[in-house]
PDB file of N, CA and C in Angstrom:
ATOM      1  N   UNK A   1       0.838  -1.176   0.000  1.00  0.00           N
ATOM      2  CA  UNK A   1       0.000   0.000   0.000  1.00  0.00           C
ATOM      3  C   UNK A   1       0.882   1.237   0.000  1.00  0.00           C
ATOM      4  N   UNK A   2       0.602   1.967  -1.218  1.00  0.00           N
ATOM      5  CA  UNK A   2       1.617   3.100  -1.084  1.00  0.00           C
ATOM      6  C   UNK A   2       0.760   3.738  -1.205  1.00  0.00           C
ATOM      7  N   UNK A   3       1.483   5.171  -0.060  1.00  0.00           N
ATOM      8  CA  UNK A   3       0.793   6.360   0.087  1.00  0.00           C
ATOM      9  C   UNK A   3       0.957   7.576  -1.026  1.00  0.00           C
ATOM     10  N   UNK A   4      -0.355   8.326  -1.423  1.00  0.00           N
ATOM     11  CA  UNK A   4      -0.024   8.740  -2.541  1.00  0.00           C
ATOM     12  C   UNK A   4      -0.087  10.610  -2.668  1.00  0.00           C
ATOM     13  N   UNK A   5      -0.911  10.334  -0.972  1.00  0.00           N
ATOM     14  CA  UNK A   5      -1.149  11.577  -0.236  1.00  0.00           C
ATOM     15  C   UNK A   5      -1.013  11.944   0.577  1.00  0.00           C
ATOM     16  N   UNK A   6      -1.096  12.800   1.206  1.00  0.00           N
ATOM     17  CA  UNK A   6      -1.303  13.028   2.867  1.00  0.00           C
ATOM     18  C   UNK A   6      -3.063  14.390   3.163  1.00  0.00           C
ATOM     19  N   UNK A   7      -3.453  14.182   3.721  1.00  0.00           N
ATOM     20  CA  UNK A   7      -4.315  15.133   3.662  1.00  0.00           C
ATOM     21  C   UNK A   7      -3.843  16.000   5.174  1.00  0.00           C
ATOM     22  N   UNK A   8      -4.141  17.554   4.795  1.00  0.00           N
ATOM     23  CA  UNK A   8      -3.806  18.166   5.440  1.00  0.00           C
ATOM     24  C   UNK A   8      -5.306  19.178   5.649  1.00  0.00           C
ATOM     25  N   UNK A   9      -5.559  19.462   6.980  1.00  0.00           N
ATOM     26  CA  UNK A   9      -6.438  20.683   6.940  1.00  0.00           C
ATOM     27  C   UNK A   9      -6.482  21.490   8.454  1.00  0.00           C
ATOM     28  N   UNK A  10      -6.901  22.526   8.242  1.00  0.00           N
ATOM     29  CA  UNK A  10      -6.491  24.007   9.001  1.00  0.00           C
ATOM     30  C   UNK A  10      -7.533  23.494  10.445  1.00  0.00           C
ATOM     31  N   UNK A  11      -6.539  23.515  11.040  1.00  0.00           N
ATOM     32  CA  UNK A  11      -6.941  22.994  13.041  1.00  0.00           C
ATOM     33  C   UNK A  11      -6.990  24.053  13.493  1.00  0.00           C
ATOM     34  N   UNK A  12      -6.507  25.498  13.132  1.00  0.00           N
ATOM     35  CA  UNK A  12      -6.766  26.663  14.666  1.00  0.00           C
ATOM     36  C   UNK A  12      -6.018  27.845  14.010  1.00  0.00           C
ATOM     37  N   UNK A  13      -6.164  28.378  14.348  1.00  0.00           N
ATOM     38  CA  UNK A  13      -5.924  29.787  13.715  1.00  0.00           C
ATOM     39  C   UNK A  13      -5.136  30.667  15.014  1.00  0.00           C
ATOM     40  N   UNK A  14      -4.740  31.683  14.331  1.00  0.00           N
ATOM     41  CA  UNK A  14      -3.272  32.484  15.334  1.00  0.00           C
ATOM     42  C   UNK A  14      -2.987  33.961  14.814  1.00  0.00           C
ATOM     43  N   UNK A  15      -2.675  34.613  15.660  1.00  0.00           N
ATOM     44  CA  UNK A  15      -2.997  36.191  15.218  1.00  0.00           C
ATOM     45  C   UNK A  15      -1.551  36.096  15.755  1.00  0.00           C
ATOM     46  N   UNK A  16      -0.343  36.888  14.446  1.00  0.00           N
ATOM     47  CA  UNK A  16       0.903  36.994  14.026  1.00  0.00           C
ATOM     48  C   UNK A  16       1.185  38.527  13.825  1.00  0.00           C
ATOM     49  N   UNK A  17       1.461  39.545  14.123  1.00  0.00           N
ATOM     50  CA  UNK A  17       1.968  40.940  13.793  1.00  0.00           C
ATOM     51  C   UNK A  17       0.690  41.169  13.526  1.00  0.00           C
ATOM     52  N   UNK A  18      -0.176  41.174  13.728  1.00  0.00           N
ATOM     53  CA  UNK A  18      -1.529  41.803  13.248  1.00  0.00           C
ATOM     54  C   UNK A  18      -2.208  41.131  12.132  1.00  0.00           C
ATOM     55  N   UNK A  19      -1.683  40.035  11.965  1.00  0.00           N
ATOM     56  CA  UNK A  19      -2.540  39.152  10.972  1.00  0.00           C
ATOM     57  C   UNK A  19      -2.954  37.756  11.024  1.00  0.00           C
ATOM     58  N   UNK A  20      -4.073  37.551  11.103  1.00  0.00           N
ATOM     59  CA  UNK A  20      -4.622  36.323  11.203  1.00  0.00           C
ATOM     60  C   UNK A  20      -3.912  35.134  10.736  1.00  0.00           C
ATOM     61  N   UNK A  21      -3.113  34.061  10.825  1.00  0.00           N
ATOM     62  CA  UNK A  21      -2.739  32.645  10.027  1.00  0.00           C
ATOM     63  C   UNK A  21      -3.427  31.694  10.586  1.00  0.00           C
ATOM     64  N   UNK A  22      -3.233  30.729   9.703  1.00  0.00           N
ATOM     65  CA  UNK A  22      -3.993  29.225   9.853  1.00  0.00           C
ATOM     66  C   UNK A  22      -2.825  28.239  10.419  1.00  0.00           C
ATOM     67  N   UNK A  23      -3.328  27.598  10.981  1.00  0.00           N
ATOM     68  CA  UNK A  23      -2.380  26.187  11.404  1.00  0.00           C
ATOM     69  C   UNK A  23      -2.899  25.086  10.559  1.00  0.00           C
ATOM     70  N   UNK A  24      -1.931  24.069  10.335  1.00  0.00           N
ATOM     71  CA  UNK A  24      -2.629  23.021   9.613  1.00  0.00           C
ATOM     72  C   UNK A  24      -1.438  21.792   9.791  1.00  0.00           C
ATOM     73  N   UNK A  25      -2.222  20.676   9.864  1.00  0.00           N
ATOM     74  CA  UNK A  25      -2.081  19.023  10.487  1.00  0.00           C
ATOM     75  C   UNK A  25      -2.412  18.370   9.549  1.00  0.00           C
ATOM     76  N   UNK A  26      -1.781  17.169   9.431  1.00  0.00           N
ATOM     77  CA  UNK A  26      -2.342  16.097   8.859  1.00  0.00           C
ATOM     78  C   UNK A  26      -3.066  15.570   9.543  1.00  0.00           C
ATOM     79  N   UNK A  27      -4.251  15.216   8.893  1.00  0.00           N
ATOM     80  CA  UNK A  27      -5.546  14.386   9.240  1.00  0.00           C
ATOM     81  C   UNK A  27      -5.442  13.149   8.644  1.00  0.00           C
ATOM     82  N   UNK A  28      -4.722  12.702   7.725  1.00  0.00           N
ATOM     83  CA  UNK A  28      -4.680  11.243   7.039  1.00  0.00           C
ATOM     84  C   UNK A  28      -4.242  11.332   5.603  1.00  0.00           C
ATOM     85  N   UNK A  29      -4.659  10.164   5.580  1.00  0.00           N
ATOM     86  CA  UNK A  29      -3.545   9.193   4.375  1.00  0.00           C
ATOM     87  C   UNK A  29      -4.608   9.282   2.932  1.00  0.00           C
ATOM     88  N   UNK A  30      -3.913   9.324   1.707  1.00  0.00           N
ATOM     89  CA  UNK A  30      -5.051   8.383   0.450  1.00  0.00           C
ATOM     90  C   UNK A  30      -3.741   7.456  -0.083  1.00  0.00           C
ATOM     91  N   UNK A  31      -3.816   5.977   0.170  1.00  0.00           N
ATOM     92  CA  UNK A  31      -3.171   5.139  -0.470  1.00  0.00           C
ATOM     93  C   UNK A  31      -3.683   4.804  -1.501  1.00  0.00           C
ATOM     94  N   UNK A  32      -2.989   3.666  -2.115  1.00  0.00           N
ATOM     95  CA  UNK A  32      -3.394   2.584  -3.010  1.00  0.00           C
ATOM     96  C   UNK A  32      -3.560   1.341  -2.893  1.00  0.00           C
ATOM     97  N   UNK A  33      -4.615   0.574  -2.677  1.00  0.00           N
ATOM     98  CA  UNK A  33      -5.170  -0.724  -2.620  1.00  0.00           C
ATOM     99  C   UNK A  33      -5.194  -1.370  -3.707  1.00  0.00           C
ATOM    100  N   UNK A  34      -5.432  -3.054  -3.688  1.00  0.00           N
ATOM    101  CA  UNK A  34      -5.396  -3.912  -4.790  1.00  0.00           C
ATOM    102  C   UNK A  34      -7.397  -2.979  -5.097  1.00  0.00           C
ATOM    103  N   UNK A  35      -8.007  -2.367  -4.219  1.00  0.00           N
ATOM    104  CA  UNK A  35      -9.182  -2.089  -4.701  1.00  0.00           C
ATOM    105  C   UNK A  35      -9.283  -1.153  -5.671  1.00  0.00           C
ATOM    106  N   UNK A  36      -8.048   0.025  -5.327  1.00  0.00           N
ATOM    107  CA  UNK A  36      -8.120   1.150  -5.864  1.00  0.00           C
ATOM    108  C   UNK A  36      -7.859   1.753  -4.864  1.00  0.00           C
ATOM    109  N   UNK A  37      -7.585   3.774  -4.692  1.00  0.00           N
ATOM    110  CA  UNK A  37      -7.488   4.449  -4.020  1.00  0.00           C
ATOM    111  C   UNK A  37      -8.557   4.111  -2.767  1.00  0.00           C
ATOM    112  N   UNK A  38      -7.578   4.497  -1.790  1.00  0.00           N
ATOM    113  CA  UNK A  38      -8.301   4.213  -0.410  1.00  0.00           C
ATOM    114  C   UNK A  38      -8.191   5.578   0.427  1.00  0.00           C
ATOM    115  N   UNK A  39      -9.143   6.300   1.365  1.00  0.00           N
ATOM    116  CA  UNK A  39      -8.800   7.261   2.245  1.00  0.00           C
ATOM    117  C   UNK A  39      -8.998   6.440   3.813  1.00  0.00           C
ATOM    118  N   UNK A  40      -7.892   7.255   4.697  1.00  0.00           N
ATOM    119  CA  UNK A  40      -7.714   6.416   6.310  1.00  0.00           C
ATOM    120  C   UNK A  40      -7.824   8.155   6.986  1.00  0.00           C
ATOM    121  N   UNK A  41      -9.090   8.724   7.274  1.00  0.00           N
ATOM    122  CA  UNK A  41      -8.624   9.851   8.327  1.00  0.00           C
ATOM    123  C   UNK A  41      -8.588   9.226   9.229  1.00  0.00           C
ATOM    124  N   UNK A  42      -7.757   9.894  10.140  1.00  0.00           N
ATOM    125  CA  UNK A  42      -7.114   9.857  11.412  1.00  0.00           C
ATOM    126  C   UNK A  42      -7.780  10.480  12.411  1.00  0.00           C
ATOM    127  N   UNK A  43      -7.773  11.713  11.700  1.00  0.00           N
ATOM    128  CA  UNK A  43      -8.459  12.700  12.840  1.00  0.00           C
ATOM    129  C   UNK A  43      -9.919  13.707  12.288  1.00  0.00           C
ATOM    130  N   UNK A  44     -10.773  13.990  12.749  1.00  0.00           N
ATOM    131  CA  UNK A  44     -11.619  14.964  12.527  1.00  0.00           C
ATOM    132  C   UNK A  44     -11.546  15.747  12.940  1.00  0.00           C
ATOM    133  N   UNK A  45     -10.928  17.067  12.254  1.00  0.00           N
ATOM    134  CA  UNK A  45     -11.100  18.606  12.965  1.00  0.00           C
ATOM    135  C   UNK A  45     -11.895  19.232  12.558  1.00  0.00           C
ATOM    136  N   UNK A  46     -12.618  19.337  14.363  1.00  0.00           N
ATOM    137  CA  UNK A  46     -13.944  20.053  14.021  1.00  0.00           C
ATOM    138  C   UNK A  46     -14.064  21.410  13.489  1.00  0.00           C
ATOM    139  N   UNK A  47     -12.772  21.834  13.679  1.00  0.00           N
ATOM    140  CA  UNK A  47     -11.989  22.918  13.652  1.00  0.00           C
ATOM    141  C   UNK A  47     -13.096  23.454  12.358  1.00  0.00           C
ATOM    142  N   UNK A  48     -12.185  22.396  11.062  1.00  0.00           N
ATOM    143  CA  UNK A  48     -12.612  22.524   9.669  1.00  0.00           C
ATOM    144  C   UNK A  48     -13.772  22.923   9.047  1.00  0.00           C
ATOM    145  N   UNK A  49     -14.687  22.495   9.970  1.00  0.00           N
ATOM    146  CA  UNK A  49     -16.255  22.102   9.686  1.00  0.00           C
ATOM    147  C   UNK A  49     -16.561  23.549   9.454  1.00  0.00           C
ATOM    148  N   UNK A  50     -17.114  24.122   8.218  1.00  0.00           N
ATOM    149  CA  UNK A  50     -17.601  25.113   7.868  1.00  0.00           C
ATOM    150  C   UNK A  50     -18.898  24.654   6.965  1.00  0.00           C
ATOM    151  N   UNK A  51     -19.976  25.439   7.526  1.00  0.00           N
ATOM    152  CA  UNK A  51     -21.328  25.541   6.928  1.00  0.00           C
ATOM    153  C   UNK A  51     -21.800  23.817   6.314  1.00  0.00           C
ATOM    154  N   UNK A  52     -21.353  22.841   7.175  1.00  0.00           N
ATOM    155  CA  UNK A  52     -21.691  21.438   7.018  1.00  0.00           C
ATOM    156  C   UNK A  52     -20.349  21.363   5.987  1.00  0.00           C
ATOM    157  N   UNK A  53     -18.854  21.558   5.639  1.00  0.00           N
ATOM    158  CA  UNK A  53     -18.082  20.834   4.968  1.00  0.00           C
ATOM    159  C   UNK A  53     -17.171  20.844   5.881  1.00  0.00           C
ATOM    160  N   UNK A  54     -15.689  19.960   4.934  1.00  0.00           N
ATOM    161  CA  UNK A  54     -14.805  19.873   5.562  1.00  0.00           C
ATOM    162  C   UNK A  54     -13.609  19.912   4.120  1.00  0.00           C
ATOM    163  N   UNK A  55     -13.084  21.231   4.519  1.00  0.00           N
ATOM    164  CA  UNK A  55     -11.727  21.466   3.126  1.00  0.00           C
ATOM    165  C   UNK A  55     -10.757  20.757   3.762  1.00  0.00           C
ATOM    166  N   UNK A  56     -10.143  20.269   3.193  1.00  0.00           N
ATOM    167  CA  UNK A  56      -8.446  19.529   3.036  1.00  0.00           C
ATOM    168  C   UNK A  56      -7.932  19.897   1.903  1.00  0.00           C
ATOM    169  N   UNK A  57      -6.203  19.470   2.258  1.00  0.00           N
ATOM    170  CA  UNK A  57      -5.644  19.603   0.974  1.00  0.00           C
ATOM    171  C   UNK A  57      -4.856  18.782   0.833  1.00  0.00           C
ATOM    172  N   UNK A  58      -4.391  18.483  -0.307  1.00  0.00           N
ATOM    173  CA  UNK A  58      -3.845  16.864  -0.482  1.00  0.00           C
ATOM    174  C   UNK A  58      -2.441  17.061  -0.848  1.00  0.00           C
ATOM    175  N   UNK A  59      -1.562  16.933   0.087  1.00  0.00           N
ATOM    176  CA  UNK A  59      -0.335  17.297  -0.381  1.00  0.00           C
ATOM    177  C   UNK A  59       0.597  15.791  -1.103  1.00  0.00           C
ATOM    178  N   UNK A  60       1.071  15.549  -1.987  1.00  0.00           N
ATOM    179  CA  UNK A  60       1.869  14.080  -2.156  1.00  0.00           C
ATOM    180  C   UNK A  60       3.031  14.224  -1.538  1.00  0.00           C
ATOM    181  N   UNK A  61       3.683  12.877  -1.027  1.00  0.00           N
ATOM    182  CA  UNK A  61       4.926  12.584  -0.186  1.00  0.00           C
ATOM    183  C   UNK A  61       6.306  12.999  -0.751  1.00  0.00           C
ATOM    184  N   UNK A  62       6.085  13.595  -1.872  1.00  0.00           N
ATOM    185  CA  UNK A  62       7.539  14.758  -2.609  1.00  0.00           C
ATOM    186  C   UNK A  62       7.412  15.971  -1.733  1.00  0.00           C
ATOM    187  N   UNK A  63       5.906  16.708  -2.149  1.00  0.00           N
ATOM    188  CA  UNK A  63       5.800  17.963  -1.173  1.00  0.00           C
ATOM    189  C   UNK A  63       6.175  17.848   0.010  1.00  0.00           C
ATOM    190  N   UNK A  64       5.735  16.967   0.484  1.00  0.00           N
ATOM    191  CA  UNK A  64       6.349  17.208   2.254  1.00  0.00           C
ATOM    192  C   UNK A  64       7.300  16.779   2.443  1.00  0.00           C
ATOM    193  N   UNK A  65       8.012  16.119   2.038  1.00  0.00           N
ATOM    194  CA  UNK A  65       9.365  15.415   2.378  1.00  0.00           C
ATOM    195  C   UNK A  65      10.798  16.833   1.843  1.00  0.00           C
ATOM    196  N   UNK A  66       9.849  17.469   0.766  1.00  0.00           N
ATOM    197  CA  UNK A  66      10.820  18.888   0.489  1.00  0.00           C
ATOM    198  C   UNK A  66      10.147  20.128   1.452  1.00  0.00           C
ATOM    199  N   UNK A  67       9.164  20.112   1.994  1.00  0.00           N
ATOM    200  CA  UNK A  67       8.923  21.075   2.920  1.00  0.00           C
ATOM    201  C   UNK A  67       9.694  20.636   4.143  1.00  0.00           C
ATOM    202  N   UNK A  68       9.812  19.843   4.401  1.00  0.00           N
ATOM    203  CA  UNK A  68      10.628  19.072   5.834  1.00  0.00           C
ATOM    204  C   UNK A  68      11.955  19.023   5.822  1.00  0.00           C
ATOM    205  N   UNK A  69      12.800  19.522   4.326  1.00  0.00           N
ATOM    206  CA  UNK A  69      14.080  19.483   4.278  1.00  0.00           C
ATOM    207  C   UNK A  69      14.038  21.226   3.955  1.00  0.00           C
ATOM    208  N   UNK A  70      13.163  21.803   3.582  1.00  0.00           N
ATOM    209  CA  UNK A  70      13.350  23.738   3.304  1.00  0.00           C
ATOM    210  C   UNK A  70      13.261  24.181   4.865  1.00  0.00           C
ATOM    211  N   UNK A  71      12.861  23.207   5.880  1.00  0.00           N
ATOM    212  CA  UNK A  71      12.520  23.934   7.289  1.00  0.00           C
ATOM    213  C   UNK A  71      13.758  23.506   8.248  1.00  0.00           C
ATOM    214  N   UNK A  72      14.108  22.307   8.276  1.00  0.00           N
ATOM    215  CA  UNK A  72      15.623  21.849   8.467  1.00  0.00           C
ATOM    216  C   UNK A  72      16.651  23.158   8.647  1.00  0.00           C
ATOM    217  N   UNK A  73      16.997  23.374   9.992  1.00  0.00           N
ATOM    218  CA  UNK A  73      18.129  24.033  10.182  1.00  0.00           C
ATOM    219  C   UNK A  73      18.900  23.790  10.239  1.00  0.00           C
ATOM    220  N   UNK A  74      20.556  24.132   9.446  1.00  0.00           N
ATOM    221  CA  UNK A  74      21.749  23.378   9.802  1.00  0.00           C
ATOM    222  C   UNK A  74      21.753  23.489  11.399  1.00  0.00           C
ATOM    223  N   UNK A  75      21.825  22.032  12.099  1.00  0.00           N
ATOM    224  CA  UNK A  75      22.459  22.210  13.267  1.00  0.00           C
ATOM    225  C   UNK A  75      23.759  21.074  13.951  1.00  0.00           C
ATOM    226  N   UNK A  76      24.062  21.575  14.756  1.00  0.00           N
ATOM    227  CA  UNK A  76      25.170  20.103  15.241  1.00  0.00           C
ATOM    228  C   UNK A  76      24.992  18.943  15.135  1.00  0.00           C
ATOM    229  N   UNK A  77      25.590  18.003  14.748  1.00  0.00           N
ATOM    230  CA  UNK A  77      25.025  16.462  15.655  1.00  0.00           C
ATOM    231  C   UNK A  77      26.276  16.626  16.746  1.00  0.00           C
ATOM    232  N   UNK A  78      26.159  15.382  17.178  1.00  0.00           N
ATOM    233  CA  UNK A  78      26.373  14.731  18.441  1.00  0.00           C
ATOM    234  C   UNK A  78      27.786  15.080  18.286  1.00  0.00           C
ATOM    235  N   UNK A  79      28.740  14.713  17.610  1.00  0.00           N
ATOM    236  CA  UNK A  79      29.996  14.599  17.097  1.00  0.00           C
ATOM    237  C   UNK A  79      30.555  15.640  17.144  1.00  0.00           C
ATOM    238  N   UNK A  80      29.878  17.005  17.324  1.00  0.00           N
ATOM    239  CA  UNK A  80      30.324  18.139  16.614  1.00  0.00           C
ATOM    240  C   UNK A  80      30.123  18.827  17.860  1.00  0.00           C
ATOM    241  N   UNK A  81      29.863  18.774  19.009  1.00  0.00           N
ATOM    242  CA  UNK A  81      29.556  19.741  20.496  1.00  0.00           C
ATOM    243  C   UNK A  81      30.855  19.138  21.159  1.00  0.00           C
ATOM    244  N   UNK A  82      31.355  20.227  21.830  1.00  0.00           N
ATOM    245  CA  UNK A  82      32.314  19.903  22.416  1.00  0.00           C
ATOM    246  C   UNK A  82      31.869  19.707  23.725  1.00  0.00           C
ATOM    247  N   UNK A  83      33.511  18.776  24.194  1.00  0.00           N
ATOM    248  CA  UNK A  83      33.148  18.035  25.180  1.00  0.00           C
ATOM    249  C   UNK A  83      33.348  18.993  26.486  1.00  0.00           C
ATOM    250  N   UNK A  84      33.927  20.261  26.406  1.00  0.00           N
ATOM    251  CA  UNK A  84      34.268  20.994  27.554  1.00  0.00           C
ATOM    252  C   UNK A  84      33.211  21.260  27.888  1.00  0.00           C
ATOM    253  N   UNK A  85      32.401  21.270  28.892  1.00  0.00           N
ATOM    254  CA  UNK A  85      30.920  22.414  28.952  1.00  0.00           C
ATOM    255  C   UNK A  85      31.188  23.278  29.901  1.00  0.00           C
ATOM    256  N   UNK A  86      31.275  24.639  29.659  1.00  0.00           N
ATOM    257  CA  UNK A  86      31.559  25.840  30.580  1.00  0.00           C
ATOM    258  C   UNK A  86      30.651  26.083  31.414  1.00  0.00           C
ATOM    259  N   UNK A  87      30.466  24.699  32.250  1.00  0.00           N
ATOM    260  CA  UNK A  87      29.553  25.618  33.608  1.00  0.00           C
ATOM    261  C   UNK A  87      29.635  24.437  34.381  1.00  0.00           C
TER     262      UNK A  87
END
């Protein structure tokens, strides 16, 4: 079963310098079955629920796997902190 999606949709909202943003989670999966495409939510945010719907957005496992490496900060590993600690 390979995943072919991820569904993502807006859980809570946040007031930033004077402007409203959205937060947003994955709620679940759309694989592929010997049936055909399959959806698995995970979660229901009631959050979403506007006027009886529910928007998502379907990101595929390229998009996020390159959003997860553009947010990646160079930082140390283990190898690289020294062993003196000044305190």
């Amino acid at each position: 079963m390979a995943i072919k999606y991820f569904i993502k949709s807006v859980v809570s909202e946040y007031e930033k310098d004077g402007v409203i943003k959205k937060s947003y989670a994955n709620i679940g999966t759309i694989f592929e079955s010997k049936n055909g495409l399959m959806m698995a939510l995970e979660v229901l945010p009631l959050f979403s629920l506007k006027e009886g719907k529910m928007l998502a957005f379907l990101n595929t496992p390229e998009e996020v796997e390159n959003y997860k490496n553009a947010r990646k900060s160079p930082g140390k590993s283990l190898n690289q902190i020294e062993d003196d600690v000044p305190f």
